[in-house]
C-alpha atoms as a PDB file:
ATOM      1  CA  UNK A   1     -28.071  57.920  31.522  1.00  0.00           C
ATOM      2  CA  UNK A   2     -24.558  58.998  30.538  1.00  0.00           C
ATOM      3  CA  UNK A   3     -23.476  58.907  26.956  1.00  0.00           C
ATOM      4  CA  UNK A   4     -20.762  57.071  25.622  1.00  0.00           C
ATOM      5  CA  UNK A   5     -18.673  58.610  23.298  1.00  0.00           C
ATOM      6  CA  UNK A   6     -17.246  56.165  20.631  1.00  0.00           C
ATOM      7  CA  UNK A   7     -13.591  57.080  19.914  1.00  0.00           C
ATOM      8  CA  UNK A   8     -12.894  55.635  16.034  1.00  0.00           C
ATOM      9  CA  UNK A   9      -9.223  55.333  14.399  1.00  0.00           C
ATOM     10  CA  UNK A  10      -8.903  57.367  11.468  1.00  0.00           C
ATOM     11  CA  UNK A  11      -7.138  55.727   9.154  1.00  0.00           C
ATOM     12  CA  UNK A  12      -4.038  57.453   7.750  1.00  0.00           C
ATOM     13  CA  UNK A  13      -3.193  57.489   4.199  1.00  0.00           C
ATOM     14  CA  UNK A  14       0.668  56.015   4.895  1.00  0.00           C
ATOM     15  CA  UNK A  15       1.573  53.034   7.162  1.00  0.00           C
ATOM     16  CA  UNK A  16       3.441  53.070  10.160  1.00  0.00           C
ATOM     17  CA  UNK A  17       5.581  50.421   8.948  1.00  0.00           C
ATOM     18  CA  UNK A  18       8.938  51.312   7.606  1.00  0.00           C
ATOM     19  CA  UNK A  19       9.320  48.894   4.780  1.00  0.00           C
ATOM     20  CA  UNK A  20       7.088  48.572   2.144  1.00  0.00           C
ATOM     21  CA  UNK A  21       5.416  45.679   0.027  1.00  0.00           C
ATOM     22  CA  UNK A  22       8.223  45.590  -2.601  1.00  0.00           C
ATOM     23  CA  UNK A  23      10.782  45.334  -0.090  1.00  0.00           C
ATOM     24  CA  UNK A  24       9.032  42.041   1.350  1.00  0.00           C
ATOM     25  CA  UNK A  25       8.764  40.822  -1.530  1.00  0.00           C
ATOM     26  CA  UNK A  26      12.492  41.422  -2.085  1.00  0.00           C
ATOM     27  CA  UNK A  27      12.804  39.519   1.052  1.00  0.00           C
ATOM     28  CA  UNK A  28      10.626  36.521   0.113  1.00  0.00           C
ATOM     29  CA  UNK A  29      13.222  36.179  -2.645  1.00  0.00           C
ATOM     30  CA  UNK A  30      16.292  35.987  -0.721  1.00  0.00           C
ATOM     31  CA  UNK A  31      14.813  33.681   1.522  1.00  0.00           C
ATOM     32  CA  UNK A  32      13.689  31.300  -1.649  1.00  0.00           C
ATOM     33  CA  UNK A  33      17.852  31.959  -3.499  1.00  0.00           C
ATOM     34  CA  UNK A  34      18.732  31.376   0.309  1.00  0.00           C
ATOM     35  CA  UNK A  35      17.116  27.967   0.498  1.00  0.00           C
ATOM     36  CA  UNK A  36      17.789  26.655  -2.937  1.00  0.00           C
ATOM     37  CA  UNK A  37      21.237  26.882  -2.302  1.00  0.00           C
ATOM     38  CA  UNK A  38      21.006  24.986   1.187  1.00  0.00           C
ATOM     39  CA  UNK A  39      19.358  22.346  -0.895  1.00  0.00           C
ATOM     40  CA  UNK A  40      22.070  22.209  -3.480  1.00  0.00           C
ATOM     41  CA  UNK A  41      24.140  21.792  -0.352  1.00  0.00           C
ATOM     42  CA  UNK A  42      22.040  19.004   1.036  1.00  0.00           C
ATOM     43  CA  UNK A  43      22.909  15.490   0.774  1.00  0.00           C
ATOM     44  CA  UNK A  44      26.016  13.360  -0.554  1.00  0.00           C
ATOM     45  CA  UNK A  45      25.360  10.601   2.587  1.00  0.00           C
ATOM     46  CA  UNK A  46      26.472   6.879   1.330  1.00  0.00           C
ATOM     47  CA  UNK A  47      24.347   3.943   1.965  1.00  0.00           C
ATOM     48  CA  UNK A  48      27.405   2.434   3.107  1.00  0.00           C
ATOM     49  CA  UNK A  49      29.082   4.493   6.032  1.00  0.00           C
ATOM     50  CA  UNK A  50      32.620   2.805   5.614  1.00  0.00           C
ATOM     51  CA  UNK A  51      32.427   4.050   2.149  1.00  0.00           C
ATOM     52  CA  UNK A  52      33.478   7.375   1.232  1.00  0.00           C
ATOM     53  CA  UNK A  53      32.695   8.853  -2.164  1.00  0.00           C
ATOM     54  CA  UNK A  54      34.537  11.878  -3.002  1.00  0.00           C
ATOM     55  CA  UNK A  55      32.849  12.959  -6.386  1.00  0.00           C
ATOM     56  CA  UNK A  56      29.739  13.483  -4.265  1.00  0.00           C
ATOM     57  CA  UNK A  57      30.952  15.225  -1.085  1.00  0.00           C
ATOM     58  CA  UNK A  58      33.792  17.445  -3.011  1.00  0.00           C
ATOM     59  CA  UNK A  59      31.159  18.049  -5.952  1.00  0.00           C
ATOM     60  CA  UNK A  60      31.407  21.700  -7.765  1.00  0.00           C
ATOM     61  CA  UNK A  61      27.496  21.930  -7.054  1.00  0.00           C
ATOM     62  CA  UNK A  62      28.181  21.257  -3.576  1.00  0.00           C
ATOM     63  CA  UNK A  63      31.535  23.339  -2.840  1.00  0.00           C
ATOM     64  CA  UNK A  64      30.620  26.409  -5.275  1.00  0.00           C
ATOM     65  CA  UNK A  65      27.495  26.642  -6.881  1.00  0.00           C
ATOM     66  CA  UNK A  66      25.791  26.656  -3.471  1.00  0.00           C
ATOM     67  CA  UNK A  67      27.617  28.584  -1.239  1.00  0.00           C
ATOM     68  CA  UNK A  68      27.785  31.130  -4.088  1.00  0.00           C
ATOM     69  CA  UNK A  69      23.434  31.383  -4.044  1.00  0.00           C
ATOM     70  CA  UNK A  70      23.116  31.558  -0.113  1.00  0.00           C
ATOM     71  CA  UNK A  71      25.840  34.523  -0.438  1.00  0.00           C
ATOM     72  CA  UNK A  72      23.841  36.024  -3.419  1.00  0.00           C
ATOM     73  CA  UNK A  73      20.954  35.208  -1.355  1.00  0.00           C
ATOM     74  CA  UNK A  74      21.853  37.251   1.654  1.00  0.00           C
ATOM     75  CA  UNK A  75      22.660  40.118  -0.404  1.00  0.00           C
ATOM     76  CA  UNK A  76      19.192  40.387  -2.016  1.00  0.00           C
ATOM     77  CA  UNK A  77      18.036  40.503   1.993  1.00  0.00           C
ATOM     78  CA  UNK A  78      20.515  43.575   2.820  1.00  0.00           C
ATOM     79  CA  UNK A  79      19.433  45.093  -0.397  1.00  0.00           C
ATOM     80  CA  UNK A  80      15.430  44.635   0.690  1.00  0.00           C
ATOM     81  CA  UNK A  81      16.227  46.373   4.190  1.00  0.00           C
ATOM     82  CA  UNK A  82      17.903  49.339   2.618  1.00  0.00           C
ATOM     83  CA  UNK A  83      16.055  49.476  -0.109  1.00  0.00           C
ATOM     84  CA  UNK A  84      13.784  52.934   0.373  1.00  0.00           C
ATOM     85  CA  UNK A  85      10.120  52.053  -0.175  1.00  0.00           C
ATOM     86  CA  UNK A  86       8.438  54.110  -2.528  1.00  0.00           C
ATOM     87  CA  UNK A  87       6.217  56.951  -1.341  1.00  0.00           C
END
């Protein structure tokens, strides 16, 4: 009978993959800023379609507060791509 060599991985003290834990996390945080502000955005639809109500469409929650989070938002993403992990 022939013998059969088992070939094992050794497992290497650093990862192969280039961004770390933190800068996930970092991502998991845009992504929550990112969808709080398309939920600020959300709504402002009238029962009645004929009817249009400008205090809820032209809102400063809807028209500033957030468009200003998603852009906040995406910069906590570029900042978790660049971000170096630590070694």
């Amino acid at each position: 009978m022939s013998e059969k060599k088992v070939i094992t991985a050794k497992k290497s003290s650093s990862s192969n993959l280039v961004l770390g834990k933190e800068n996930f996390m970092w991502m998991l945080v845009g992504v929550a800023i990112i969808a709080l502000g398309m939920m600020l955005m959300a709504g402002g639809k009238s029962s009645n379609p004929a009817e249009f109500n400008q205090n809820e469409v032209y809102s400063a929650r809807r028209i500033t507060i957030a468009p200003l989070l998603i852009i906040i938002g995406l910069g906590v993403e570029v900042f978790a791509i660049f971000r170096k992990p630590k070694a």
